[in-house]
Structures are given as structure tokens and as C-alpha cells.
PDB file of N, CA and C in Angstrom:
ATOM      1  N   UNK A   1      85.425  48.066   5.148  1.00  0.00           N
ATOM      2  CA  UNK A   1      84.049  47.998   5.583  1.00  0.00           C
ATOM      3  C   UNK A   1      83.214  48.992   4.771  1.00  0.00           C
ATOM      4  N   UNK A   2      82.289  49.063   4.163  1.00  0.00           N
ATOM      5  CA  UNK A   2      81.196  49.270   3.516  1.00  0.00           C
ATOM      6  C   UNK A   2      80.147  50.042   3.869  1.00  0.00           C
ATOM      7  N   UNK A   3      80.170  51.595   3.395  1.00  0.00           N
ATOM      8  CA  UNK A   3      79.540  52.362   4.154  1.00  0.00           C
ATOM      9  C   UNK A   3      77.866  52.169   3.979  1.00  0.00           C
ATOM     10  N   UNK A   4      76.829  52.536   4.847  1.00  0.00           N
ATOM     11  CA  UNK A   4      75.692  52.460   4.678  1.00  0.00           C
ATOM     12  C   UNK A   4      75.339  53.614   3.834  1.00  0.00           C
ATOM     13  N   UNK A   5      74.858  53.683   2.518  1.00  0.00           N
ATOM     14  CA  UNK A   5      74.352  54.738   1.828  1.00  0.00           C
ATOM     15  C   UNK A   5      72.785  54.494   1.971  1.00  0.00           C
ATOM     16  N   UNK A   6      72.618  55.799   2.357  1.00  0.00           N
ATOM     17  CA  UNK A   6      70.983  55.917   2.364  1.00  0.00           C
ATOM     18  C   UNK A   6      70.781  56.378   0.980  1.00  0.00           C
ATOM     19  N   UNK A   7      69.708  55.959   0.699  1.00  0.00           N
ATOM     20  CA  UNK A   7      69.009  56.712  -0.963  1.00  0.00           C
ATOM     21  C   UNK A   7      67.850  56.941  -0.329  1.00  0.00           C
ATOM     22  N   UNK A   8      67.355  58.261  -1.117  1.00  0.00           N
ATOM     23  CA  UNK A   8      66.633  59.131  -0.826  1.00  0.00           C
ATOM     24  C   UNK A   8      64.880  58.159  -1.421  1.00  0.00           C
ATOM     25  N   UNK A   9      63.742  57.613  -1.041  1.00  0.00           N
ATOM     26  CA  UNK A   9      62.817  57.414  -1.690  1.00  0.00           C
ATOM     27  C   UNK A   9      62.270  58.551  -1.564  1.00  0.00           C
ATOM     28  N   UNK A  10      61.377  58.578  -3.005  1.00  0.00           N
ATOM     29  CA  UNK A  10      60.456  59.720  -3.535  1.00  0.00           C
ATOM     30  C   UNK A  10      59.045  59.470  -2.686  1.00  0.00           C
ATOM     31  N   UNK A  11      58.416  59.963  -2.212  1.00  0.00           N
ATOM     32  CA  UNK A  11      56.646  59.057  -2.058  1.00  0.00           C
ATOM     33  C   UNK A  11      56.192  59.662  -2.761  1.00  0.00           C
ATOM     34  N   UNK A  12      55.226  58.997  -2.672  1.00  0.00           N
ATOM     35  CA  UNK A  12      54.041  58.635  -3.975  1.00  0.00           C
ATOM     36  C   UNK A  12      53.351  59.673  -2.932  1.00  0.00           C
ATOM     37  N   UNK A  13      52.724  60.341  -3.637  1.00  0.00           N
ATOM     38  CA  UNK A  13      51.835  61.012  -2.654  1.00  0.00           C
ATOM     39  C   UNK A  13      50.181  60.915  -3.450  1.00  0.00           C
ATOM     40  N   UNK A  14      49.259  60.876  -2.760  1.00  0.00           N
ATOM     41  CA  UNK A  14      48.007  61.036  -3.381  1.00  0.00           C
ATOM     42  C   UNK A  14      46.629  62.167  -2.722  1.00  0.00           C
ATOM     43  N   UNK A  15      46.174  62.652  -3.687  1.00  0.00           N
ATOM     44  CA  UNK A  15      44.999  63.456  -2.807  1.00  0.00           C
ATOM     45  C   UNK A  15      44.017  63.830  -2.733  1.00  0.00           C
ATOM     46  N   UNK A  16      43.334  63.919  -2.136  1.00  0.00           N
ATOM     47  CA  UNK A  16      41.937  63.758  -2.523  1.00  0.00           C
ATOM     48  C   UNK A  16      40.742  65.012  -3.224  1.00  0.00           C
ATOM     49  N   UNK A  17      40.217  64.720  -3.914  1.00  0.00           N
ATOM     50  CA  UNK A  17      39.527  66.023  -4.267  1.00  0.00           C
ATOM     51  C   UNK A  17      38.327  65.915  -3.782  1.00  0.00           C
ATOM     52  N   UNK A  18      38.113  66.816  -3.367  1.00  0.00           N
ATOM     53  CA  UNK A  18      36.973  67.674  -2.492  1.00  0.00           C
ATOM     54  C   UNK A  18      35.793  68.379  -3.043  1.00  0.00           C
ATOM     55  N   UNK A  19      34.590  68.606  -2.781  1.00  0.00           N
ATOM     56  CA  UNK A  19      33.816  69.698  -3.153  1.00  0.00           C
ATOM     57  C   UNK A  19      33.898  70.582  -2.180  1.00  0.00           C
ATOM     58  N   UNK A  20      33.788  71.859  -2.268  1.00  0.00           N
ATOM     59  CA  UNK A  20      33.528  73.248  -1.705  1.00  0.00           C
ATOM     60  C   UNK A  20      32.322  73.411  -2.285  1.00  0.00           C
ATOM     61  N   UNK A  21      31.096  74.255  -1.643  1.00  0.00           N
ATOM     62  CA  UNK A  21      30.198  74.698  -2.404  1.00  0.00           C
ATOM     63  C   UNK A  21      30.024  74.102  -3.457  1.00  0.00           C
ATOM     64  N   UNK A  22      30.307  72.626  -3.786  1.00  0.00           N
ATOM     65  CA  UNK A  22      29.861  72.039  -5.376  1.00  0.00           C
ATOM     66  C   UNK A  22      31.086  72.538  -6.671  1.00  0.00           C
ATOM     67  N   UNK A  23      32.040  73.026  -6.106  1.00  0.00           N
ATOM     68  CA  UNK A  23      33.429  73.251  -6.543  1.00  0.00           C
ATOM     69  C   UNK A  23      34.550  72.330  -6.200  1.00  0.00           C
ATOM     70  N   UNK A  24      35.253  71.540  -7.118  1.00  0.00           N
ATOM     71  CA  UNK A  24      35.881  70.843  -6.761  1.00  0.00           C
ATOM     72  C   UNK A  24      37.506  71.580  -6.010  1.00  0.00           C
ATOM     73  N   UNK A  25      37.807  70.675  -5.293  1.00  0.00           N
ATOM     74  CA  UNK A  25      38.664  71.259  -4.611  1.00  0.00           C
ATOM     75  C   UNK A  25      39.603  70.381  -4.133  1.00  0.00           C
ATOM     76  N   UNK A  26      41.210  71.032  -4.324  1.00  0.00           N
ATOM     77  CA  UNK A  26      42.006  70.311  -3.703  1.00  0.00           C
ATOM     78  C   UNK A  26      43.116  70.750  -2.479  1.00  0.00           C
ATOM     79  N   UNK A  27      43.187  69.983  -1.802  1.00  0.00           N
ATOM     80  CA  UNK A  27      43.610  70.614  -0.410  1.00  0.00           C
ATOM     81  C   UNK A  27      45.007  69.985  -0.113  1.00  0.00           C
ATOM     82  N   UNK A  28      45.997  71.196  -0.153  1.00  0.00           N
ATOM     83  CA  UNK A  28      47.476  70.591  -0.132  1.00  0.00           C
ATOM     84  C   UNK A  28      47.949  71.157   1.361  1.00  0.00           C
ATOM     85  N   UNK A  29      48.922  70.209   1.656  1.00  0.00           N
ATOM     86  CA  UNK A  29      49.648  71.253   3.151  1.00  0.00           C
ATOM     87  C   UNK A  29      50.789  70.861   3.273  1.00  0.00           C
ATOM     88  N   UNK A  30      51.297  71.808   3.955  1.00  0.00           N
ATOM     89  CA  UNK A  30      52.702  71.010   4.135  1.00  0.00           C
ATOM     90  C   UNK A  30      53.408  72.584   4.905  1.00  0.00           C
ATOM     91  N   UNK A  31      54.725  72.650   5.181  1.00  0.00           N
ATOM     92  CA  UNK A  31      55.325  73.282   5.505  1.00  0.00           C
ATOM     93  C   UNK A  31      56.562  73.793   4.817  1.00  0.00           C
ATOM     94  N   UNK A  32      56.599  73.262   3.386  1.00  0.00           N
ATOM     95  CA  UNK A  32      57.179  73.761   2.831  1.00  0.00           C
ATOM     96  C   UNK A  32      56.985  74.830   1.501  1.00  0.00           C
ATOM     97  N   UNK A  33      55.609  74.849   1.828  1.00  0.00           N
ATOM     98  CA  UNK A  33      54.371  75.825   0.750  1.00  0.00           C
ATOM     99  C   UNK A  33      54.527  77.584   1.454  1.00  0.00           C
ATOM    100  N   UNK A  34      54.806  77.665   2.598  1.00  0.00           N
ATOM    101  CA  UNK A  34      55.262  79.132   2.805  1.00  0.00           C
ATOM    102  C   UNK A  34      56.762  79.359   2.112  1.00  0.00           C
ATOM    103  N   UNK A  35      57.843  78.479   1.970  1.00  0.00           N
ATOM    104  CA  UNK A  35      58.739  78.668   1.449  1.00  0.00           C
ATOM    105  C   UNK A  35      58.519  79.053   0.050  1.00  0.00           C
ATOM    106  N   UNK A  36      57.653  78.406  -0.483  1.00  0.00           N
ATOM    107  CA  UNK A  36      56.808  78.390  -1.919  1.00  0.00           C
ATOM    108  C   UNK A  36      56.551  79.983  -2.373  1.00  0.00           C
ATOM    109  N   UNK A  37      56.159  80.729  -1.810  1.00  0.00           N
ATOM    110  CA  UNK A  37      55.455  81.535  -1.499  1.00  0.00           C
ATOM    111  C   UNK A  37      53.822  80.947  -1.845  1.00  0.00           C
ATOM    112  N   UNK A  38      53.487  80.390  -0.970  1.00  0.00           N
ATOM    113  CA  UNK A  38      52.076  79.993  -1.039  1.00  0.00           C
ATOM    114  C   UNK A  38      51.685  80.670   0.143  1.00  0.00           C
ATOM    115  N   UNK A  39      50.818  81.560   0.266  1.00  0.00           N
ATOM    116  CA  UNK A  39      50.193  82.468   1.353  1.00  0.00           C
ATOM    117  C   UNK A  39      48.665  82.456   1.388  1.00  0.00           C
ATOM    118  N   UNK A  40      48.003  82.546   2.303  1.00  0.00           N
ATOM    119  CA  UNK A  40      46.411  82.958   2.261  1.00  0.00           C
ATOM    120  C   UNK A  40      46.390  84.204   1.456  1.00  0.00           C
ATOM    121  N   UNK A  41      45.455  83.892   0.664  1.00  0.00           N
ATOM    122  CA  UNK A  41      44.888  85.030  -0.694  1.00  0.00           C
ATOM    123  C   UNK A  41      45.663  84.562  -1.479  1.00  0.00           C
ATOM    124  N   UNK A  42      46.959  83.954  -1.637  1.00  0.00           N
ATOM    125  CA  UNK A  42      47.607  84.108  -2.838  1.00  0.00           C
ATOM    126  C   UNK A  42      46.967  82.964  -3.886  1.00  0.00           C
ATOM    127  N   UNK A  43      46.923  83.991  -5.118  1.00  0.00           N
ATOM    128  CA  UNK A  43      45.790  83.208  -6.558  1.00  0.00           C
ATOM    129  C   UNK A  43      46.762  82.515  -6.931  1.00  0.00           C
ATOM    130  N   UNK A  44      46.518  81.385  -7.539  1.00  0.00           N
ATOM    131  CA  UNK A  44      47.036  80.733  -8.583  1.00  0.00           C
ATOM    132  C   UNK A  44      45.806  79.915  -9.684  1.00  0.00           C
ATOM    133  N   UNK A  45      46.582  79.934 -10.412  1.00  0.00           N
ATOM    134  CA  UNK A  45      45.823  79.358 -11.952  1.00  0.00           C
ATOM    135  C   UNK A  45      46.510  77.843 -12.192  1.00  0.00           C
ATOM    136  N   UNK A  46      45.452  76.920 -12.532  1.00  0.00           N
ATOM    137  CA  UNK A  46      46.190  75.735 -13.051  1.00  0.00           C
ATOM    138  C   UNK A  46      46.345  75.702 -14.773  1.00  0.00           C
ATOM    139  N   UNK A  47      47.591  75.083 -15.275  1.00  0.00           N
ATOM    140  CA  UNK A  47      48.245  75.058 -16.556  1.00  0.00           C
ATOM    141  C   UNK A  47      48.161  73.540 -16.774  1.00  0.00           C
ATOM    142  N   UNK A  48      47.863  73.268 -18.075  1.00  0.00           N
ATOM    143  CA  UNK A  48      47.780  71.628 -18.470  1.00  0.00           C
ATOM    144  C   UNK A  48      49.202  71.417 -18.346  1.00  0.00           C
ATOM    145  N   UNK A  49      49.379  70.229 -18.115  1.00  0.00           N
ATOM    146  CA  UNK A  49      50.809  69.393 -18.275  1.00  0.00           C
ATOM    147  C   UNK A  49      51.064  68.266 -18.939  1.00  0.00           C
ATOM    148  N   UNK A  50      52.452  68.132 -19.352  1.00  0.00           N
ATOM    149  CA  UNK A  50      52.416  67.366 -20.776  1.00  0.00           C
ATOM    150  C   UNK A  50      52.129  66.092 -20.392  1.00  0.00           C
ATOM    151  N   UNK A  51      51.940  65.471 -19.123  1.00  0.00           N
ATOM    152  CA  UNK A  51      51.869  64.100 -18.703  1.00  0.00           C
ATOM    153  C   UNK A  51      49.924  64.243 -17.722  1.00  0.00           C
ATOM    154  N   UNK A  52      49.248  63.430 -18.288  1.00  0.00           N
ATOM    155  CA  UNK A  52      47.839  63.714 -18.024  1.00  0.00           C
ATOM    156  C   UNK A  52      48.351  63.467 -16.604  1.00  0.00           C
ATOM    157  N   UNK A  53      49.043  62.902 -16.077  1.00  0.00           N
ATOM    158  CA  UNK A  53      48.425  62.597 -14.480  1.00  0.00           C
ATOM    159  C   UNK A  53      49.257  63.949 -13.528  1.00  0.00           C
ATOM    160  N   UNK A  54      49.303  64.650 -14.414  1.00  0.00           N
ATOM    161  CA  UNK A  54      50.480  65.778 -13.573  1.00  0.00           C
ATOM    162  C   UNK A  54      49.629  67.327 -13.651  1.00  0.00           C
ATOM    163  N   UNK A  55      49.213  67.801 -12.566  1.00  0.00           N
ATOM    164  CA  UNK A  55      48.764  69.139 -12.186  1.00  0.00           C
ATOM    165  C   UNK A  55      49.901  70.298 -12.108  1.00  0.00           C
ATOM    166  N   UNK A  56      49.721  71.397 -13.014  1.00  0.00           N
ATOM    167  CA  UNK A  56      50.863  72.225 -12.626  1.00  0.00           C
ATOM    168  C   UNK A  56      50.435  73.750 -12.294  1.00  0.00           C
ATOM    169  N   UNK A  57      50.514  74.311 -10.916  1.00  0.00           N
ATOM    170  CA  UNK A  57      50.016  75.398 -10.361  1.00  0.00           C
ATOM    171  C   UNK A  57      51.074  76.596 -11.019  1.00  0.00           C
ATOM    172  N   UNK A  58      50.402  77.732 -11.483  1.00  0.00           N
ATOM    173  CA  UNK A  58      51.091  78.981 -11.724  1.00  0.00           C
ATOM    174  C   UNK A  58      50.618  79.790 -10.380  1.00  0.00           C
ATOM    175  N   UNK A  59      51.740  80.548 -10.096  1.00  0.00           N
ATOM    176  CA  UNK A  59      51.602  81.736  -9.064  1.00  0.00           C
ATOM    177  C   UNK A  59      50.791  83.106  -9.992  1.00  0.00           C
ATOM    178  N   UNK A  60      49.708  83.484  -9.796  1.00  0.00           N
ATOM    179  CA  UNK A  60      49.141  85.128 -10.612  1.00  0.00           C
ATOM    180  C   UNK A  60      50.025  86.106  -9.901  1.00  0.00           C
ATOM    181  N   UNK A  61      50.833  86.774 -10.124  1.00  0.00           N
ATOM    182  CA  UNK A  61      51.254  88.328  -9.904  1.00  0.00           C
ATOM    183  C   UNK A  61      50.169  88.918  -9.415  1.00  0.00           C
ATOM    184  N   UNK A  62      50.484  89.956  -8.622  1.00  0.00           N
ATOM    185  CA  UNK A  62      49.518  90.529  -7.778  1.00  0.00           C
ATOM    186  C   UNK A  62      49.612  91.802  -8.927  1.00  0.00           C
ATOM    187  N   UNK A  63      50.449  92.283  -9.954  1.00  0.00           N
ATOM    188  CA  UNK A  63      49.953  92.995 -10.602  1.00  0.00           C
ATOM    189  C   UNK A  63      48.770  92.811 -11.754  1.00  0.00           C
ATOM    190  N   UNK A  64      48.422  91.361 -11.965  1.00  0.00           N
ATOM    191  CA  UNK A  64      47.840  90.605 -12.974  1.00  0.00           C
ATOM    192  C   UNK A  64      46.330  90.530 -12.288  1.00  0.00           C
ATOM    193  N   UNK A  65      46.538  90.406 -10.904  1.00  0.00           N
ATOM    194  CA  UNK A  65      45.340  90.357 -10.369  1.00  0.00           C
ATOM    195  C   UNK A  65      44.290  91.839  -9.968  1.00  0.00           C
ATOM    196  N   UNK A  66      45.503  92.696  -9.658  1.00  0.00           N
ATOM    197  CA  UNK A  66      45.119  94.234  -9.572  1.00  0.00           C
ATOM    198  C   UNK A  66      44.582  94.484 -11.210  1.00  0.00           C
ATOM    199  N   UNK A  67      45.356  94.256 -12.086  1.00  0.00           N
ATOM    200  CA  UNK A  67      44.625  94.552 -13.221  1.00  0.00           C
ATOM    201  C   UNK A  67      43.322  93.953 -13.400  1.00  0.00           C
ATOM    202  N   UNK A  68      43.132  93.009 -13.189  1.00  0.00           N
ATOM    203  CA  UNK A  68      41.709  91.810 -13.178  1.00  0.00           C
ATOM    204  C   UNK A  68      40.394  92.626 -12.717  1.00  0.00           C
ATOM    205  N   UNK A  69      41.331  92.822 -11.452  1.00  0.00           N
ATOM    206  CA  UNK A  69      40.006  93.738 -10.252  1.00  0.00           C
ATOM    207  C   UNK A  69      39.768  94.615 -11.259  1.00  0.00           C
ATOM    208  N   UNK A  70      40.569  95.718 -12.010  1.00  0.00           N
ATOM    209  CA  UNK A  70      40.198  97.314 -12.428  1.00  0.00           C
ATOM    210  C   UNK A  70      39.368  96.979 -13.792  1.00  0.00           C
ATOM    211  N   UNK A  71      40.202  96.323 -14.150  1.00  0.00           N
ATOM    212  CA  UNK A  71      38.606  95.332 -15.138  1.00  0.00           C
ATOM    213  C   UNK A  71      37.383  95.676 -15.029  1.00  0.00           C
ATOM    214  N   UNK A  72      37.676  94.550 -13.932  1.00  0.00           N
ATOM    215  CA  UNK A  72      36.240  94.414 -13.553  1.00  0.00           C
ATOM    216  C   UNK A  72      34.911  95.264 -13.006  1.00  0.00           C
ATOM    217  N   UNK A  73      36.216  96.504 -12.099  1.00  0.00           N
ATOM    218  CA  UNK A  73      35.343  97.555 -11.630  1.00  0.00           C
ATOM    219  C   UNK A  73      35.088  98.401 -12.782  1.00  0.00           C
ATOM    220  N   UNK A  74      35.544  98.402 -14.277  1.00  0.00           N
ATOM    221  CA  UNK A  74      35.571  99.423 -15.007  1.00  0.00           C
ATOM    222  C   UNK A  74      34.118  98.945 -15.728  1.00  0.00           C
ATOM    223  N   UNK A  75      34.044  97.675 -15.979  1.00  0.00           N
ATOM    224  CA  UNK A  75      32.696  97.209 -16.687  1.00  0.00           C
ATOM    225  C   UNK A  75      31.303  97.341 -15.709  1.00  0.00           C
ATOM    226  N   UNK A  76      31.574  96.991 -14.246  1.00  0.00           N
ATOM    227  CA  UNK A  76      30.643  97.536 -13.622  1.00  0.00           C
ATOM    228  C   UNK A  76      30.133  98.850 -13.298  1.00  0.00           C
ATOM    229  N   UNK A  77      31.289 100.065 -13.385  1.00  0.00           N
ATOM    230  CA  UNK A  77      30.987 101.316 -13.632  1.00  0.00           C
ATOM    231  C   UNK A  77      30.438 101.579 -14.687  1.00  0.00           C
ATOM    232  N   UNK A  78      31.051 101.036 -16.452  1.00  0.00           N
ATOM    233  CA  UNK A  78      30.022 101.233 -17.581  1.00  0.00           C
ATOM    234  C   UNK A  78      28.632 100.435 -17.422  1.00  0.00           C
ATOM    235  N   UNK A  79      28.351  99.520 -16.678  1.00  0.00           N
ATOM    236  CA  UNK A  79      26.951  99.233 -16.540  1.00  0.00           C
ATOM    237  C   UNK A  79      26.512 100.264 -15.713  1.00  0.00           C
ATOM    238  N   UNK A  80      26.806 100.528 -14.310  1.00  0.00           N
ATOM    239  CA  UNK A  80      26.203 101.554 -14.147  1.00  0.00           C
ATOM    240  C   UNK A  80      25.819 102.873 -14.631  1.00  0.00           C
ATOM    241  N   UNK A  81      26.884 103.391 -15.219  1.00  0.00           N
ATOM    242  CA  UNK A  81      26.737 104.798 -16.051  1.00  0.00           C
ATOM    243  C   UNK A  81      25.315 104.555 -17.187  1.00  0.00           C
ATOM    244  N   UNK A  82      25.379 103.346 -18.219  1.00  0.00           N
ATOM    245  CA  UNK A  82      23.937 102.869 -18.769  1.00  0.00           C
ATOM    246  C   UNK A  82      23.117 103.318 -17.859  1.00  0.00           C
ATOM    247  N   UNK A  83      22.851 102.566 -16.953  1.00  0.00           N
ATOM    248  CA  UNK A  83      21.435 102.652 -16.186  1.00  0.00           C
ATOM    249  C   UNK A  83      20.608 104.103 -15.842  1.00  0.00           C
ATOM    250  N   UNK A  84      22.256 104.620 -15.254  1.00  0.00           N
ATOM    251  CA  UNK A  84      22.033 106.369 -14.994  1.00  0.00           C
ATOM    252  C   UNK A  84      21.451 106.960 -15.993  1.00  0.00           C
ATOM    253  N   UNK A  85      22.050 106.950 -17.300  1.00  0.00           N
ATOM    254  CA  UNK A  85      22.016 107.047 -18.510  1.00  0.00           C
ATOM    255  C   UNK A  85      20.444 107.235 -18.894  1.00  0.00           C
ATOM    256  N   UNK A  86      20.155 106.025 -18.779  1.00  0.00           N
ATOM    257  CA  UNK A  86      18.537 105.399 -19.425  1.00  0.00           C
ATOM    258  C   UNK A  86      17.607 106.416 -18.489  1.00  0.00           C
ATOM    259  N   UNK A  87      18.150 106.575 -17.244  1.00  0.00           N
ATOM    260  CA  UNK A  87      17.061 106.880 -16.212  1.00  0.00           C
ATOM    261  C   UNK A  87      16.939 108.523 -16.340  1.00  0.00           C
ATOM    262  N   UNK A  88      17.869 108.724 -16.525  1.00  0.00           N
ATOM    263  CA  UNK A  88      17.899 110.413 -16.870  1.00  0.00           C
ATOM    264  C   UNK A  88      17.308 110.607 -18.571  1.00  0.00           C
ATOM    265  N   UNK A  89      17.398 110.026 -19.537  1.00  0.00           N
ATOM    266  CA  UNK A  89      16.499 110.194 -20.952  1.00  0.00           C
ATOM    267  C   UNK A  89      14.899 110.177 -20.326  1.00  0.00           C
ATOM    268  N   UNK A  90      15.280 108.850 -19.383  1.00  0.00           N
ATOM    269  CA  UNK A  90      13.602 108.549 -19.525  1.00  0.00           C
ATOM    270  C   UNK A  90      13.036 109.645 -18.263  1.00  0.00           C
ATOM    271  N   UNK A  91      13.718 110.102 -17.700  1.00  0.00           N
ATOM    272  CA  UNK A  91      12.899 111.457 -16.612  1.00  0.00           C
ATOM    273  C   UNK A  91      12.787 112.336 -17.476  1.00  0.00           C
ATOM    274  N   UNK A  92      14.332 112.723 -18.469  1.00  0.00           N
ATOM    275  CA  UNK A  92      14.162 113.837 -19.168  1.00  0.00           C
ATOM    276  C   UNK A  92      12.440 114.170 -20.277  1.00  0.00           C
ATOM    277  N   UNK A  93      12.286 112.842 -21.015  1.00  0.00           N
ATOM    278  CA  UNK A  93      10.963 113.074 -21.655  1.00  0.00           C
ATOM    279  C   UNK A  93      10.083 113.123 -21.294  1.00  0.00           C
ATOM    280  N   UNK A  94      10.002 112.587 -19.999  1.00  0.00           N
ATOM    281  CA  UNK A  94       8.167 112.430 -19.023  1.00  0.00           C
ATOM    282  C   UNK A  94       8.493 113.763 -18.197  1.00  0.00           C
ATOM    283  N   UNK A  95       9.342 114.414 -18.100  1.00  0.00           N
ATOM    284  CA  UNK A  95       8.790 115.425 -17.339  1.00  0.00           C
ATOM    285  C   UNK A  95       8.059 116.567 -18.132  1.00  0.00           C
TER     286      UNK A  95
END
């Protein structure tokens, strides 16, 4: 007698993209995305893939992103220091 083998089907899955604020957006769920390490806050970046119909998510390191931030705060501190800068020449001559 002839055992019943199940085979596994793949689904097709499809999804929809979204705007946020006029940002497109795509909205995945599942319960196997915490296994992922997919967490609230956690960044990821999308990477082209060699097959056009295929999206491929990178995880950012939280050290990649800490660097990002200090970046960023470092160029907004040199804009500020300018401004200080300008404002103290320009008191210094009018006084």
C-alpha cells in the first residue's frame, strides 16, 4: 500500500504597496519576522536583485546606524559653530 506523500506548495504571495505620507510603502507581517530579527526601529535598506521581480531587504547594524546619527550630529554642530561664528565677527565690528 502506497504511502500518502504530502509535497510542500510554495504560495505565491503578493503585496500591496502603499503610500505613507506620499512615500511608498510596503507592509509585511507574519510571525516569523521576529525570528528574522525584524523588530520595531529595526532599519533596513533595500539591495537590487538579480531577478527584476525580486526585492531583497538588508538588516543596517546598529553600529552603521549609530555612526549615521554622529554624522549627522557632527555636520549640524559645524553648521552651528558657522552661525556662532558669523554672529560673533559681526558683533565683534559693530561694537
Amino acid at each position: 500500500m502506497a504511502k500518502n506523500s504530502e509535497t510542500k506548495v510554495q504560495k505565491n504571495r503578493s503585496y500591496k504597496i502603499q503610500k505613507l505620507a506620499g512615500v511608498p510603502s510596503l507592509n509585511i507581517r507574519g510571525k516569523f519576522l521576529e525570528a528574522l530579527g525584524v523588530t520595531i526601529g529595526s532599519h533596513w535598506e533595500m539591495v537590487v536583485g538579480s531577478e527584476p521581480d525580486t526585492i531583497i531587504l538588508k538588516k543596517i547594524p546598529q553600529k552603521r546606524i549609530d555612526y549615521r546619527e554622529a554624522l549627522y550630529e557632527l555636520e549640524q554642530s559645524k553648521k552651528a559653530l558657522m552661525v556662532c561664528e558669523s554672529r560673533v565677527k559681526y558683533l565683534a565690528e559693530n561694537s
